[in-house]
C-alpha atoms as a PDB file:
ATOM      1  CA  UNK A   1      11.985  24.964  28.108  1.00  0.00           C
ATOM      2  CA  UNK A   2       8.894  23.771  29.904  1.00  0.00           C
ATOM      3  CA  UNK A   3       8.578  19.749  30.115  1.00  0.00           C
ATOM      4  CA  UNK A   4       5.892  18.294  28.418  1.00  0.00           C
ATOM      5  CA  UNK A   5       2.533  17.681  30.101  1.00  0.00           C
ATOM      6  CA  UNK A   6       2.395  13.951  31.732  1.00  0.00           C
ATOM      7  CA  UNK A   7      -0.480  13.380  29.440  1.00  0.00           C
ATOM      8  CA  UNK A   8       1.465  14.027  26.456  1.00  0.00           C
ATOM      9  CA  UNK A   9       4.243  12.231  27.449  1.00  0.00           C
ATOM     10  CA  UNK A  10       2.432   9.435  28.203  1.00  0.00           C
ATOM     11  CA  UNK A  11       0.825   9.429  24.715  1.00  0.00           C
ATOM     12  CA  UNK A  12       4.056   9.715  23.258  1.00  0.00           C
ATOM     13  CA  UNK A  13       5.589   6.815  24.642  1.00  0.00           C
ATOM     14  CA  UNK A  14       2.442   4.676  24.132  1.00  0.00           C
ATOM     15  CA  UNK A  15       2.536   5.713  20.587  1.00  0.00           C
ATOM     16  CA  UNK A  16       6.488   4.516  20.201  1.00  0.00           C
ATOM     17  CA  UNK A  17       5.782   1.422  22.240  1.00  0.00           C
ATOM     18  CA  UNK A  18       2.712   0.445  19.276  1.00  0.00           C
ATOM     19  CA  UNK A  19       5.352   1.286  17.112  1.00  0.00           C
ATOM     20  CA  UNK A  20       7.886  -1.373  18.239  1.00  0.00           C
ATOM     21  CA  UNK A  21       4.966  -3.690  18.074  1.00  0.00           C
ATOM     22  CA  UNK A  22       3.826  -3.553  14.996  1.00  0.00           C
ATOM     23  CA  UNK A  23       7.088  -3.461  13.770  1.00  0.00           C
ATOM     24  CA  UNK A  24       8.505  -6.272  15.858  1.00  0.00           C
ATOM     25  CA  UNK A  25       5.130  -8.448  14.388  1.00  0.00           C
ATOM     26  CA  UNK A  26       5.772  -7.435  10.316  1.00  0.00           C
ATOM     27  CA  UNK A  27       9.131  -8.829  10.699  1.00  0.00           C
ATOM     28  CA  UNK A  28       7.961 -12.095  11.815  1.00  0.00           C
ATOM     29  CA  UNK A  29       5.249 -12.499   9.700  1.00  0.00           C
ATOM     30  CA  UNK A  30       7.248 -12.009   6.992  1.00  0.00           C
ATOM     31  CA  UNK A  31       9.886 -14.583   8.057  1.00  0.00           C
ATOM     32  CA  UNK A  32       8.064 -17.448   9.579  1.00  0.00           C
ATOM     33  CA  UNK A  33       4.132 -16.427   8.801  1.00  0.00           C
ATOM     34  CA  UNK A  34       1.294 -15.211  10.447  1.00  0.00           C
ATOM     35  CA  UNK A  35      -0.375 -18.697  11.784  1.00  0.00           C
ATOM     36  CA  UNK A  36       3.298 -19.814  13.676  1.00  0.00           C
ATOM     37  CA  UNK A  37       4.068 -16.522  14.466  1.00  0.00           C
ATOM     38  CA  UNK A  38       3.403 -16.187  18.274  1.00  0.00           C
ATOM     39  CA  UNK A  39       1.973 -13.423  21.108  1.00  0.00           C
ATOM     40  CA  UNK A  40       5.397 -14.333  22.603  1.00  0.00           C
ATOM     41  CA  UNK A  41       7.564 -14.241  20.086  1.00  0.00           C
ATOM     42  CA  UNK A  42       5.994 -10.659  19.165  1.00  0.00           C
ATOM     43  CA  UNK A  43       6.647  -9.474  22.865  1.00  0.00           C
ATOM     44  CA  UNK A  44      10.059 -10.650  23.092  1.00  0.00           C
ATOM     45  CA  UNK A  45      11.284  -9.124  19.644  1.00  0.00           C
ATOM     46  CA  UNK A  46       9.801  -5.367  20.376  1.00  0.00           C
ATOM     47  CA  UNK A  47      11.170  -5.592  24.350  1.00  0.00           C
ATOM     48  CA  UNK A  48       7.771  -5.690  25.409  1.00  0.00           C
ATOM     49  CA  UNK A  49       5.113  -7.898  27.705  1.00  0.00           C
ATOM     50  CA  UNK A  50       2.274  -9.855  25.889  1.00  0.00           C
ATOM     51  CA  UNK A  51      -0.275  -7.414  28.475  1.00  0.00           C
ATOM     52  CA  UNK A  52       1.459  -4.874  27.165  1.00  0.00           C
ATOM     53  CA  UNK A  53       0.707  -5.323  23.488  1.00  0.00           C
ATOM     54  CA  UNK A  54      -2.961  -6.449  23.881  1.00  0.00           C
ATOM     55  CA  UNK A  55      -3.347  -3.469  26.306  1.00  0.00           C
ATOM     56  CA  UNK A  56      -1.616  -1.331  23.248  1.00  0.00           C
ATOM     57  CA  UNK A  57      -2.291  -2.840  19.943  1.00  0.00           C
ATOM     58  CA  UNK A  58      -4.987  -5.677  20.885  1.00  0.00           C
ATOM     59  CA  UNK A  59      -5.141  -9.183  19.359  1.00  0.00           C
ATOM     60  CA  UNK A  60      -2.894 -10.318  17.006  1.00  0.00           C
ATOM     61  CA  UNK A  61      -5.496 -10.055  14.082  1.00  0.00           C
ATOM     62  CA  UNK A  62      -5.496  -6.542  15.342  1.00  0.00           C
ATOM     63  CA  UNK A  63      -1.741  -6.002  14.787  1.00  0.00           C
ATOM     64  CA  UNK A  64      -2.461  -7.608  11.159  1.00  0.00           C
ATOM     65  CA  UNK A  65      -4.953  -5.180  10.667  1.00  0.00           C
ATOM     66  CA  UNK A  66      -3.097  -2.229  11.831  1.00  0.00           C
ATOM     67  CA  UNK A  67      -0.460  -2.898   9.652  1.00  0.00           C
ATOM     68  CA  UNK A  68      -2.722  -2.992   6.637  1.00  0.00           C
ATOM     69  CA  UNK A  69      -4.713  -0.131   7.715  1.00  0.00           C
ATOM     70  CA  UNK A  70      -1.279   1.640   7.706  1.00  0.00           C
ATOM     71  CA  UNK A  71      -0.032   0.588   4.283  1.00  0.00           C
ATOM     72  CA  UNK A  72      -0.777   3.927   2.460  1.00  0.00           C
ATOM     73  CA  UNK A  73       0.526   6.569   4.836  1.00  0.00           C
ATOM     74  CA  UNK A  74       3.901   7.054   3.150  1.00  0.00           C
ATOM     75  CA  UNK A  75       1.930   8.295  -0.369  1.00  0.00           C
ATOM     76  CA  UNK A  76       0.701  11.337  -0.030  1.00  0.00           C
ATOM     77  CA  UNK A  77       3.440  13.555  -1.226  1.00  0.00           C
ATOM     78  CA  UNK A  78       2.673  11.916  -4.654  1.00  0.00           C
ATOM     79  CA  UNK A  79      -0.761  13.205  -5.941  1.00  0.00           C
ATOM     80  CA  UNK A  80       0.508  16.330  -5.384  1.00  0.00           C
ATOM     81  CA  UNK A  81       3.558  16.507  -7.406  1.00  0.00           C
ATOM     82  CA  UNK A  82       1.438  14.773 -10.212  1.00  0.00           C
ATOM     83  CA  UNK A  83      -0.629  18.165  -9.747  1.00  0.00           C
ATOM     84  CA  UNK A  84       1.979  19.974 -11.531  1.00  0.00           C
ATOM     85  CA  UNK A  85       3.132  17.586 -14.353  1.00  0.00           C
ATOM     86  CA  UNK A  86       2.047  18.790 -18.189  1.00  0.00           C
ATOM     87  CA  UNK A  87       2.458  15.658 -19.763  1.00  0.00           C
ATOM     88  CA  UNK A  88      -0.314  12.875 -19.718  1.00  0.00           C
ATOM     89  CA  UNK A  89       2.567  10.232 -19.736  1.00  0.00           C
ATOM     90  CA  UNK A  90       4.005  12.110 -16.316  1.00  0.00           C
ATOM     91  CA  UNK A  91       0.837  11.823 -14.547  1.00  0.00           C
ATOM     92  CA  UNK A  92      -0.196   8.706 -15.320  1.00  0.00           C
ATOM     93  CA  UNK A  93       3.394   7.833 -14.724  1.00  0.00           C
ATOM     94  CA  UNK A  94       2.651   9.374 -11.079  1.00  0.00           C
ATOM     95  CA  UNK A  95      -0.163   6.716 -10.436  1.00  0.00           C
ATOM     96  CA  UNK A  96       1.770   3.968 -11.195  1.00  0.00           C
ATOM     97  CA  UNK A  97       4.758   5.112  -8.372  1.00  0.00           C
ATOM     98  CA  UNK A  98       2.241   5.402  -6.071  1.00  0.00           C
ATOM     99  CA  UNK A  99       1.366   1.735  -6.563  1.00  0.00           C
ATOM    100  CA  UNK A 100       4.824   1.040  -6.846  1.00  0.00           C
ATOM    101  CA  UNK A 101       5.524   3.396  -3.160  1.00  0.00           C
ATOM    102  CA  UNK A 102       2.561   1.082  -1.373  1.00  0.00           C
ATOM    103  CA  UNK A 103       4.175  -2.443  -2.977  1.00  0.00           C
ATOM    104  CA  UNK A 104       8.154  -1.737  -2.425  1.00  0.00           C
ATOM    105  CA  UNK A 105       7.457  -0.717   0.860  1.00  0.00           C
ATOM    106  CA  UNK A 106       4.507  -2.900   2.279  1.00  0.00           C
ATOM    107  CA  UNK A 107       4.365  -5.727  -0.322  1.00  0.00           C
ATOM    108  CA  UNK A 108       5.332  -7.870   2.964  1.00  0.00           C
ATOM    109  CA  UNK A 109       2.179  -7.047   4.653  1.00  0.00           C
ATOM    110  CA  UNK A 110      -0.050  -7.655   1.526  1.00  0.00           C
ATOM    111  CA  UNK A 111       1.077 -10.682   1.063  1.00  0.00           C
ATOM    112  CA  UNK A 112       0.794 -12.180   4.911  1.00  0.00           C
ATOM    113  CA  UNK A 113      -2.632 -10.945   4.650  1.00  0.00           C
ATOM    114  CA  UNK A 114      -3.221 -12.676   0.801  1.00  0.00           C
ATOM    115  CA  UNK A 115      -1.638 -15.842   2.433  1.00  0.00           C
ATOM    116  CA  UNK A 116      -4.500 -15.878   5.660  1.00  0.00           C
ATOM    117  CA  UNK A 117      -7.532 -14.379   3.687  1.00  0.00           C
ATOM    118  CA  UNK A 118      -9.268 -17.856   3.224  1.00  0.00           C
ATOM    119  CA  UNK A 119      -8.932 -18.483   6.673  1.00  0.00           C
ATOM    120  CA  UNK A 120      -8.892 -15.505   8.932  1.00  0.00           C
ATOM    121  CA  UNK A 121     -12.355 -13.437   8.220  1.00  0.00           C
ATOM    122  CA  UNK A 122     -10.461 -10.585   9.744  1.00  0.00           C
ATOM    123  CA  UNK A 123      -7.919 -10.313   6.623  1.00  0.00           C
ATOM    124  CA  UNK A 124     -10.302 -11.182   3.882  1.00  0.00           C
ATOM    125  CA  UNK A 125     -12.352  -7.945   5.388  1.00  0.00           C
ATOM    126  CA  UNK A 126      -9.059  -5.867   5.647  1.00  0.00           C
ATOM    127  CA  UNK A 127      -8.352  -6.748   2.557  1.00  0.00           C
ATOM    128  CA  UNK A 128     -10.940  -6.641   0.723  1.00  0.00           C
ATOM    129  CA  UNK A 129     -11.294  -2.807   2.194  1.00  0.00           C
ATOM    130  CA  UNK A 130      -7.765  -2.451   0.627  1.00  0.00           C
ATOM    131  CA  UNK A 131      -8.040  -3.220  -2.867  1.00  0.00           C
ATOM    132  CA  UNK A 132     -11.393  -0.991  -2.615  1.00  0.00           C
ATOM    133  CA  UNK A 133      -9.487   1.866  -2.105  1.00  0.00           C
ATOM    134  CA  UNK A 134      -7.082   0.685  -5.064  1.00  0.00           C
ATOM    135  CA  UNK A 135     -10.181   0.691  -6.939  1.00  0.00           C
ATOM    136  CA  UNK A 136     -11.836   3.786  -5.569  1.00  0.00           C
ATOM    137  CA  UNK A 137      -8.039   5.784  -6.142  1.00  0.00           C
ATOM    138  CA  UNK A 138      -7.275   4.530  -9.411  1.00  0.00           C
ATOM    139  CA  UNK A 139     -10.747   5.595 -10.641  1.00  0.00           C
ATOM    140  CA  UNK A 140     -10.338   9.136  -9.291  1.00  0.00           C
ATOM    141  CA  UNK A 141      -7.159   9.400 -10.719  1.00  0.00           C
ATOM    142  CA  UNK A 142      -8.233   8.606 -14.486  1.00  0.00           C
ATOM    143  CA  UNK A 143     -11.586  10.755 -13.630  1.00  0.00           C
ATOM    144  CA  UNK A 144      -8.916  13.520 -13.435  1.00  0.00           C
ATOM    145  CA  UNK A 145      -7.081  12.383 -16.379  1.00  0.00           C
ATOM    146  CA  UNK A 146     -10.317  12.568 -18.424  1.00  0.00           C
ATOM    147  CA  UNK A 147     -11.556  16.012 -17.085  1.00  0.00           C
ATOM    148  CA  UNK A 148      -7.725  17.296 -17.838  1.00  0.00           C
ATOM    149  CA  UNK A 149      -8.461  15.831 -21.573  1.00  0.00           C
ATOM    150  CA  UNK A 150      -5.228  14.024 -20.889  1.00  0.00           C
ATOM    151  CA  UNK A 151      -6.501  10.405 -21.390  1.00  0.00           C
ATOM    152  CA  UNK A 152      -7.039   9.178 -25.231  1.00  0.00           C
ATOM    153  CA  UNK A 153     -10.530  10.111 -26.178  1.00  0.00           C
ATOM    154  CA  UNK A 154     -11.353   6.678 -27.441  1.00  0.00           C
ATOM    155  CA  UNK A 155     -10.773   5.393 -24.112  1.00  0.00           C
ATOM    156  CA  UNK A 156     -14.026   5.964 -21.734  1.00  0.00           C
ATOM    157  CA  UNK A 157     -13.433   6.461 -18.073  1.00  0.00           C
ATOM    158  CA  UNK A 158     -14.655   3.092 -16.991  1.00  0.00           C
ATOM    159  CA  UNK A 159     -12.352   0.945 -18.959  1.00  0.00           C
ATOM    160  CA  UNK A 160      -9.513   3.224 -18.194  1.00  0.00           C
ATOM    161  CA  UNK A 161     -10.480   2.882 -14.592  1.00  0.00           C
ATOM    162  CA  UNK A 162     -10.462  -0.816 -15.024  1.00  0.00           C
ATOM    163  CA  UNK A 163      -6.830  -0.631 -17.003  1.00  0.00           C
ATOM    164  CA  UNK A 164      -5.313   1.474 -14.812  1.00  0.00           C
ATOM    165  CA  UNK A 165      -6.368  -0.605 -11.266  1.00  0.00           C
ATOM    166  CA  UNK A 166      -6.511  -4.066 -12.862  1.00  0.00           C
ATOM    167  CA  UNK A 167      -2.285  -3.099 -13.755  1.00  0.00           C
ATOM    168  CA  UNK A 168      -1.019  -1.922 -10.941  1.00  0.00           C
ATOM    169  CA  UNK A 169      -2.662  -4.234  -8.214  1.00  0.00           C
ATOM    170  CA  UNK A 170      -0.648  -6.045  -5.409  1.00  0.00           C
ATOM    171  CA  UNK A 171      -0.763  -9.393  -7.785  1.00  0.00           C
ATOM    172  CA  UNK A 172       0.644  -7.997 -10.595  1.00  0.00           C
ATOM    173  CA  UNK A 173       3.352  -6.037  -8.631  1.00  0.00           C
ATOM    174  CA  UNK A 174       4.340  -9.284  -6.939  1.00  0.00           C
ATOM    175  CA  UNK A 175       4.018 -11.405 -10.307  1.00  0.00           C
ATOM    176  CA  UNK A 176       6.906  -8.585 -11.939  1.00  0.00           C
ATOM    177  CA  UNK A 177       8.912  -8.613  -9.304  1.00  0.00           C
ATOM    178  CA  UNK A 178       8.905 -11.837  -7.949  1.00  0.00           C
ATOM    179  CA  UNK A 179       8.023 -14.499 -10.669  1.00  0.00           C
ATOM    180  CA  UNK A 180       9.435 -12.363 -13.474  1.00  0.00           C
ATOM    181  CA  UNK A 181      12.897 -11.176 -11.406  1.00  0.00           C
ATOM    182  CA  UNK A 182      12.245  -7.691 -12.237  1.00  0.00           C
ATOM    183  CA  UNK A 183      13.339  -4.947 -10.036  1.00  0.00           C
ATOM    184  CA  UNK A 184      10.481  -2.512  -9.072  1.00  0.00           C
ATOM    185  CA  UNK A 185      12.127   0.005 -11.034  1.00  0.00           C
ATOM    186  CA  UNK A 186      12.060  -2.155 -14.137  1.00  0.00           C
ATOM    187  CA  UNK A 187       8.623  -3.401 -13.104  1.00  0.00           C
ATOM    188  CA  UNK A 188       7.566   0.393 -12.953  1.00  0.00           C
ATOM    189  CA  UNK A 189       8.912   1.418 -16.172  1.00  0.00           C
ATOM    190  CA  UNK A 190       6.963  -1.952 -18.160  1.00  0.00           C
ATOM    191  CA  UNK A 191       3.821  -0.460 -16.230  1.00  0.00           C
ATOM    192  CA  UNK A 192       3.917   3.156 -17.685  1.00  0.00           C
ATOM    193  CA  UNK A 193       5.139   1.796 -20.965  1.00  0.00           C
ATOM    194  CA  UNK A 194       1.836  -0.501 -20.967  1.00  0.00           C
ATOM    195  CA  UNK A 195      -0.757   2.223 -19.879  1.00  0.00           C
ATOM    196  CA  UNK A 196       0.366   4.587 -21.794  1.00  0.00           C
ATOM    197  CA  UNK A 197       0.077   2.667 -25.201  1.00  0.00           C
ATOM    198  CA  UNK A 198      -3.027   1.398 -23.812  1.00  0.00           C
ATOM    199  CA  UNK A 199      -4.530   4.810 -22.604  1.00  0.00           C
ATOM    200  CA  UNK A 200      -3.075   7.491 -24.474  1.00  0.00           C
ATOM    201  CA  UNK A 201      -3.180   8.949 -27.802  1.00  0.00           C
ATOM    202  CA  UNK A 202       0.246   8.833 -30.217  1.00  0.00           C
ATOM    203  CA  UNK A 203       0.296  12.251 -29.418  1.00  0.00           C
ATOM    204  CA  UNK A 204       0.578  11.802 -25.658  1.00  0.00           C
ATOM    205  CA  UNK A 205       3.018   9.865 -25.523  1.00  0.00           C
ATOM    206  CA  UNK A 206       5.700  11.613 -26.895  1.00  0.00           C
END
């Protein structure tokens, strides 16, 4: 087997070492916060020199951002299977564990970034391009509900749009699981139970 070209090597490891970085920084954000968290401390947890991560990653509002920016990568699998589900309940059940995918896997992030918004332009921007998307994907989703005639007909697309996004944001997900004690299982299952009385017929749910 041929090696692989210099270049590509070279891009590989640079790609691994961002890797360590970013996840080196999400661990300490999460356990002592973003504001005491320092270059240093990132550099020595991933094995790494502080050049190295600025040359790398950049700043450390860059690392913050790059971990946000990153935050829906693991979902994509999920609009598809809802593709082939019959039942409204199933694929409005589909949105809601793709919420649930983002929150049980990078609720961390969301919150470090919730907890520097007011202060740090750079999250307040990152963020506030996050929970656009929320609101741009939840609206497509029940747009697709509607033109599938899978959404109760009493319900128009704008205050499904608002049901669906306004339910399954970060807060919420946090407020279940965290100030309620419910697992994200049980947190999932109150969610479809809710939309679905809210935005389906009798019919449709059962």
């Amino acid at each position: 087997m041929r090696p692989a070209p210099p270049g590509t090597r070279r891009q590989r490891q640079r790609e691994a070492t961002r890797m360590e970085i970013l996840s080196a920084a999400r661990q300490l954000f999460a356990e002592r916060g973003y504001g005491p968290t320092s270059m240093a401390a990132i550099a020595e947890s991933a094995g790494s020199a502080v050049q190295t991560i600025y040359d790398t990653v950049g700043s450390k509002a860059a690392i913050l951002t790059a971990l946000i920016e990153r935050i829906e990568q693991p979902v994509e699998g999920t609009r598809t299977q809802s593709e082939t589900a019959v039942r409204a309940r199933d694929v409005l059940a589909h949105a809601v564990r793709l919420t649930r995918i983002i929150n049980e896997q990078s609720g961390d992030i969301l919150a470090v970034a919730s907890s520097v918004s007011t202060t740090e332009r750079f999250a307040a921007d990152a963020l506030k391009d996050y929970k656009r998307r929320h609101i741009d994907g939840t609206r497509n989703w029940m747009e697709m509900m509607t033109n599938q005639g899978l959404l109760n007909p009493d319900v128009t697309l704008d205050d499904a749009a608002i049901t669906l996004g306004a339910l399954t944001t970060s807060a919420v997900w946090r407020e279940l699981t965290v100030d309620f004690g419910l697992t994200f299982k049980q947190a999932e299952e109150w969610m479809i139970g809710s939309l679905s009385h809210l935005l389906l017929s009798d019919e449709q749910t059962s």
